[in-house]
Protein backbone atom coordinates (compact mmCIF):
# COMPACT_ATOMS: atom_id res chain seq x y z
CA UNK A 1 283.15 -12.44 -110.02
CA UNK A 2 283.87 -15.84 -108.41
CA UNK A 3 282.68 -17.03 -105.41
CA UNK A 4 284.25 -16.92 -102.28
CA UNK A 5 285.64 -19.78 -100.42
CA UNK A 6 285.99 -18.37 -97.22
CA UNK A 7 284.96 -15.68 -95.19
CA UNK A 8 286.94 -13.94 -92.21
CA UNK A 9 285.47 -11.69 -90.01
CA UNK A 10 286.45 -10.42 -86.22
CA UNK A 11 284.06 -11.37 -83.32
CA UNK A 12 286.34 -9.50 -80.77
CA UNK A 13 289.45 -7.48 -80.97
CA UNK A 14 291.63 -10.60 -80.31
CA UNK A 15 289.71 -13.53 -82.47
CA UNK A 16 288.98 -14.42 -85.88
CA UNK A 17 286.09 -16.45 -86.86
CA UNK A 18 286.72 -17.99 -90.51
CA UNK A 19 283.49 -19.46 -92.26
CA UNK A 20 284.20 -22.12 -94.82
CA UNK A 21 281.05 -21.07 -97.45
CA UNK A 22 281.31 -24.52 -99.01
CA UNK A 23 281.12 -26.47 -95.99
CA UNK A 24 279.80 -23.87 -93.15
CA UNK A 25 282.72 -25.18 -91.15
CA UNK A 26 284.24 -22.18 -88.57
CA UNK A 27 287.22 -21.90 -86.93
CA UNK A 28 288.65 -19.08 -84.31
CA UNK A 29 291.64 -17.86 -84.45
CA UNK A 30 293.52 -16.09 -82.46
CA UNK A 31 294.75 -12.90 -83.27
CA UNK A 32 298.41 -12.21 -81.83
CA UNK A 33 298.69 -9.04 -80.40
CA UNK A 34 300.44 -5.84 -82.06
CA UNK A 35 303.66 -4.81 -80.51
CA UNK A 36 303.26 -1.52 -78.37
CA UNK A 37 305.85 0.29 -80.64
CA UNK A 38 303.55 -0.21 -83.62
CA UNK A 39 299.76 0.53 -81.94
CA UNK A 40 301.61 3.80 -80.65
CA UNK A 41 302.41 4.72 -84.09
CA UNK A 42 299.08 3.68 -85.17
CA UNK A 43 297.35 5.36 -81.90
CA UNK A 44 299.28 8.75 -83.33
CA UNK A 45 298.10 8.08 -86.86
CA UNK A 46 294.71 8.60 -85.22
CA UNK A 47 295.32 11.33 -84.03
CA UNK A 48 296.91 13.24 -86.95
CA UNK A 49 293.55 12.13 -89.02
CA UNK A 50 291.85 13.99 -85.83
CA UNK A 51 293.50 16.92 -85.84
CA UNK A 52 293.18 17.27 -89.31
CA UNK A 53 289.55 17.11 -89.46
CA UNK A 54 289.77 19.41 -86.58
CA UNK A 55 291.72 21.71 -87.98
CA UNK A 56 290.22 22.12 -91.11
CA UNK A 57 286.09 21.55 -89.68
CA UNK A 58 285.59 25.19 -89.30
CA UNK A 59 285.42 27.50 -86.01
CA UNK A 60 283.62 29.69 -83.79
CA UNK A 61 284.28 33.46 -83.95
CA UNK A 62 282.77 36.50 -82.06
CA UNK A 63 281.00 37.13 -85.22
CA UNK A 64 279.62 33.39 -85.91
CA UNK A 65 281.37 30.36 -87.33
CA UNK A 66 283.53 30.16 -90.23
CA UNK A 67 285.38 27.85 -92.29
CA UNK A 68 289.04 26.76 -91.86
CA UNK A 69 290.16 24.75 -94.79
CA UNK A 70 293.74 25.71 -96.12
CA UNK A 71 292.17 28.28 -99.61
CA UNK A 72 289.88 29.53 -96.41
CA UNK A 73 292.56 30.14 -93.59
CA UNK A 74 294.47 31.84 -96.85
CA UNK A 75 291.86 34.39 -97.47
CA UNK A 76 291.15 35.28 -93.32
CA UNK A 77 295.28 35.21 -93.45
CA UNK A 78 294.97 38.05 -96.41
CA UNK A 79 291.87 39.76 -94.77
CA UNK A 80 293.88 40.38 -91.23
CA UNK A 81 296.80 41.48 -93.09
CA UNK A 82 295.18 44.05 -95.08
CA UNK A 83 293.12 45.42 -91.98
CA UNK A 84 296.84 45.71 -89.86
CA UNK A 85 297.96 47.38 -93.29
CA UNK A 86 294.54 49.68 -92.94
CA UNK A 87 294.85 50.67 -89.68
CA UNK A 88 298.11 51.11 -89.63
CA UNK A 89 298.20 53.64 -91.90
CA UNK A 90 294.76 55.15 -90.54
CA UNK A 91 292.91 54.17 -93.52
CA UNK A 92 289.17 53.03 -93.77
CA UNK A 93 288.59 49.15 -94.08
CA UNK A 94 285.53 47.46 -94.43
CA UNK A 95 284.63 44.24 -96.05
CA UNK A 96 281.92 41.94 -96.38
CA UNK A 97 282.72 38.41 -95.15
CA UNK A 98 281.00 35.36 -96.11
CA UNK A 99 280.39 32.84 -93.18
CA UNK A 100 280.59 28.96 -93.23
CA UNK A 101 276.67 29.30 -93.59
CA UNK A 102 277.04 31.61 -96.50
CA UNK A 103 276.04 34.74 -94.56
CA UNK A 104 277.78 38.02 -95.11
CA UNK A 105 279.05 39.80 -92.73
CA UNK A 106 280.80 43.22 -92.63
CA UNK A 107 283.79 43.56 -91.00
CA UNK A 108 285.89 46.66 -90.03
CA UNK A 109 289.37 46.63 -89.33
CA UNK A 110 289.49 45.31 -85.60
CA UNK A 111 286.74 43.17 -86.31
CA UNK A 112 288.81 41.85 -89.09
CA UNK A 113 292.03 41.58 -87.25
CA UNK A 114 289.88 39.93 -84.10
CA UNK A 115 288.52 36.96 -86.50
CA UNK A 116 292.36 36.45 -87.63
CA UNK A 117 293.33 36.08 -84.26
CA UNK A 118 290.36 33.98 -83.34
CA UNK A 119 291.20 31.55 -86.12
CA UNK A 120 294.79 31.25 -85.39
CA UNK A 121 294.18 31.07 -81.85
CA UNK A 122 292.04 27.86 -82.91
CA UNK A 123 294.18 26.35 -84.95
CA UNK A 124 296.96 26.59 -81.83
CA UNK A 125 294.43 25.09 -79.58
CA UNK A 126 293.65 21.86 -82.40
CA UNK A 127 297.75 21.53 -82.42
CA UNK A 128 298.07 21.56 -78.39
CA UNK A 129 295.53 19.28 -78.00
CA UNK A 130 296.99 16.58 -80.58
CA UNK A 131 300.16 17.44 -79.07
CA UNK A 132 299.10 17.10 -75.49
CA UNK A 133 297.23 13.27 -76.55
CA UNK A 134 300.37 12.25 -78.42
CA UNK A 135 302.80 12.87 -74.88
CA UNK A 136 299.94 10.45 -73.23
CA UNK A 137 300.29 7.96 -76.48
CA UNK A 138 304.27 8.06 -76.20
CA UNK A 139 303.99 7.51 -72.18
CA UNK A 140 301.89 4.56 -72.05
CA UNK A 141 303.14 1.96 -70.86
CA UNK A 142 300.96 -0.68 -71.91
CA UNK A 143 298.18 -1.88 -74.34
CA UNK A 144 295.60 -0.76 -71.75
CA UNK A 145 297.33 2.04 -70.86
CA UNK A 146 297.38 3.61 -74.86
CA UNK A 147 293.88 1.88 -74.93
CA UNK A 148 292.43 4.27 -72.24
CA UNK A 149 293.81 7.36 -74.27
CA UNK A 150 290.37 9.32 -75.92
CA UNK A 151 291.05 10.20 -79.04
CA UNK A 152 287.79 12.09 -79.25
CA UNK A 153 287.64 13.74 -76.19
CA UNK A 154 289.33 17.13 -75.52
CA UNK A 155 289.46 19.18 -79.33
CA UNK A 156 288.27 22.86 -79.27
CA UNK A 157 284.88 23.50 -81.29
């Protein structure tokens, strides 16, 4: 591997400190800053990987916390639809669920139905949220203004 000749590192958000390793010379630079259009795109880019890991970290239900990854949404998807099928046509339904921790647990056909709803009802809440912070990224007005916007305050658990 050859050796490096310089080394560039930031000591703030609008410097650069380059380190000659030869000579042990520095310099600062300073960085120009990046045009509102692009940090809002970049803010929102955020904020989809947020929501994402949101969406897909799992949830809370009545009956304990379960996972919501797309094969996992799928199968609660498939669940609630067979328990509306069920009751529908006043047929029995129960069926052991596994839990994000692996537990089982046995669901009837409300119960079934309820975590569907619960999940979905989640997933809504993940979407509004992201939603609701990208209307705040698209209105600011300024790079202190999109700076003040938390993009880790606010998502459902």
């Amino acid at each position: 591997m050859p050796e490096q000749s310089h080394f560039t590192g930031c000591n703030k958000m609008d410097e650069a400190i380059t380190i000659n390793c030869t000579t042990g010379e520095t310099s600062v630079e300073n960085i120009p800053p990046v045009p509102l259009p692009e940090a809002k795109a970049q803010k929102w880019q955020e904020t989809k990987v947020g929501r994402s890991a949101k969406e897909t970290g799992g949830c809370q239900t009545p009956f304990g916390r379960v996972q919501t990854d797309a094969a996992s949404i799928a199968k609660i998807n498939g669940l609630t639809t067979l328990a509306l099928i069920a009751k529908g046509a006043g047929a029995p339904f129960s069926v052991e669920f596994t839990m994000e921790d692996n537990s089982l647990t046995v669901l009837d056909a409300d119960m079934a139905i309820g975590l569907g709803v619960t999940v979905g009802q989640f997933v809504a809440a993940v979407y509004a949220c992201a939603n609701d912070k990208r209307a705040l990224i698209e209105s600011a007005d300024s790079q202190a203004g999109l700076d003040s916007i938390d993009l880790q305050a606010g998502w459902p658990s």
